[in-house]
C-alpha atoms as a PDB file:
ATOM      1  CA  UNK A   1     177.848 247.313  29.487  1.00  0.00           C
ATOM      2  CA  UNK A   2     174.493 248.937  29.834  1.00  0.00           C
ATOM      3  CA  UNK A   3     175.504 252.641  30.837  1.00  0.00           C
ATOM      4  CA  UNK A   4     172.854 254.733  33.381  1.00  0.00           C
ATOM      5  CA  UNK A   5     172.003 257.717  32.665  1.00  0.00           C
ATOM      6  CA  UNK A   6     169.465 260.591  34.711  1.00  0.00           C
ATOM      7  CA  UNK A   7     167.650 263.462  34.311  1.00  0.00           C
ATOM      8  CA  UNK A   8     166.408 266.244  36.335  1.00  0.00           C
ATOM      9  CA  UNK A   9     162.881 264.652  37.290  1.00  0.00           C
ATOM     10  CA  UNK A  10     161.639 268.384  37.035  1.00  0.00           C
ATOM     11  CA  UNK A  11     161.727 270.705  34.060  1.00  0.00           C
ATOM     12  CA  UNK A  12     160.315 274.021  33.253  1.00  0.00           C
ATOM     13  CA  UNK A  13     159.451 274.871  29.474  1.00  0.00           C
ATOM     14  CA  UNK A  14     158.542 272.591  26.502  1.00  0.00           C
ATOM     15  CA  UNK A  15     161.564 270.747  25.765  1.00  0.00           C
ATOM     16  CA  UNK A  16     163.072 267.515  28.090  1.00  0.00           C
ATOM     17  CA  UNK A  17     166.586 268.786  29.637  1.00  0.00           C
ATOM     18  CA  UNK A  18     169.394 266.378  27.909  1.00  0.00           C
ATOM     19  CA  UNK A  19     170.128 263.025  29.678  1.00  0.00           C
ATOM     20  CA  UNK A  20     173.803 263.098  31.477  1.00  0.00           C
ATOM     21  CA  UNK A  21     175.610 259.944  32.239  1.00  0.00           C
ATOM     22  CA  UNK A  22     175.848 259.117  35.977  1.00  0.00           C
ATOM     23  CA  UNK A  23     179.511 259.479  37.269  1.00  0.00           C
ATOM     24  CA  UNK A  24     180.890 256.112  37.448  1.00  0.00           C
ATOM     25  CA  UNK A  25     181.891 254.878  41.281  1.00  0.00           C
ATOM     26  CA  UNK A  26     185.300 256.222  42.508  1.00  0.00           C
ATOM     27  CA  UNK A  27     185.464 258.498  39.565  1.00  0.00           C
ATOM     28  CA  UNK A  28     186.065 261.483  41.488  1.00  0.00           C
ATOM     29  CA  UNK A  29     187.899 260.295  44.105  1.00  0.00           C
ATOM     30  CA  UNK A  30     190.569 261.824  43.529  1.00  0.00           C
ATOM     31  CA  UNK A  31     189.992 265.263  42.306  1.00  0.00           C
ATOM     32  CA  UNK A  32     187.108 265.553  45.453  1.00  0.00           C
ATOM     33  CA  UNK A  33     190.700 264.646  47.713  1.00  0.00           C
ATOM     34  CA  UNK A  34     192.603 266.853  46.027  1.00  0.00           C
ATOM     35  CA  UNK A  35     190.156 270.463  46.527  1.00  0.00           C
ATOM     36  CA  UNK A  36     190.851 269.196  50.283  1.00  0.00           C
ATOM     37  CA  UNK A  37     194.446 270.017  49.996  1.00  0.00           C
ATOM     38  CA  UNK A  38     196.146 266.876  49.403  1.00  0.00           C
ATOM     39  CA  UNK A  39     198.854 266.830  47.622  1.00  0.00           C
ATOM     40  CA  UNK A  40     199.606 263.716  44.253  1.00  0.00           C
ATOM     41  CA  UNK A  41     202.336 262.453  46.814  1.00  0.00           C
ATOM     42  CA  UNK A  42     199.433 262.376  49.238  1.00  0.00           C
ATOM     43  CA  UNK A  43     196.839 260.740  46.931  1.00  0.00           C
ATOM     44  CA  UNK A  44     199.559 257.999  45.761  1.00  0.00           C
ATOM     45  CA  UNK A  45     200.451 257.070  49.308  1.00  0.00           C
ATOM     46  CA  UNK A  46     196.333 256.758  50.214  1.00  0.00           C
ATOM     47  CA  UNK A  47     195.871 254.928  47.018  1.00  0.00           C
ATOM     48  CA  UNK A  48     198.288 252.428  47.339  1.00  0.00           C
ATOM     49  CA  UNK A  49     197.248 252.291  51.227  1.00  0.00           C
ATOM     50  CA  UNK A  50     193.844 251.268  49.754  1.00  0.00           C
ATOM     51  CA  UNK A  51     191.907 254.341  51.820  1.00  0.00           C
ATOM     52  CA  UNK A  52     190.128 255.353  48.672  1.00  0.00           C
ATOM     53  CA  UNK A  53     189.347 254.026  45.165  1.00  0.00           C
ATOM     54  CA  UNK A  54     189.229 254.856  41.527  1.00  0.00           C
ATOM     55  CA  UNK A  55     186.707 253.545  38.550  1.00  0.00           C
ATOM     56  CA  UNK A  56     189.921 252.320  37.177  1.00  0.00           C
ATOM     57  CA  UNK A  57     190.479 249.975  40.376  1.00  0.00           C
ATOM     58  CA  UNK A  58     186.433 249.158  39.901  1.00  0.00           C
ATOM     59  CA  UNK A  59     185.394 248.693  36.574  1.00  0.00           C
ATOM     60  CA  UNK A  60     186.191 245.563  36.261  1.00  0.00           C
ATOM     61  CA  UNK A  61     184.222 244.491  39.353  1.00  0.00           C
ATOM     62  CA  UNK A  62     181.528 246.508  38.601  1.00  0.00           C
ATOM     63  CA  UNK A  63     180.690 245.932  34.434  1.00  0.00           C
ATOM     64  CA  UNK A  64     182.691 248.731  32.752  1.00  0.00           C
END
């Protein structure tokens, strides 16, 4: 799988900033709905409800 990585397109000094890998889709889903409040019961229930998704439900779809 060819893996995408970016870099700040602006840098100050003489050396290039290191390259950091994109986040992957859905990777964060569910820590970004957890600093909302919900609880794991919460996230399971959405989950399996099929409001949100995770890379683990995508990679395979998308070439990880």
């Amino acid at each position: 799988a060819v893996k995408k990585l970016v870099r700040q397109p602006i840098f100050v000094g003489d050396e290039l900033p290191e390259y950091n890998m994109a986040p992957m889709l859905g990777e964060h889903s569910e820590e970004i709905i957890r600093s909302l409040g919900y609880s794991n019961e919460d996230l399971e229930k959405m989950h399996e409800a099929g409001v949100y998704n995770t890379w683990e439900d995508l990679k395979d779809q998308h070439g990880g």
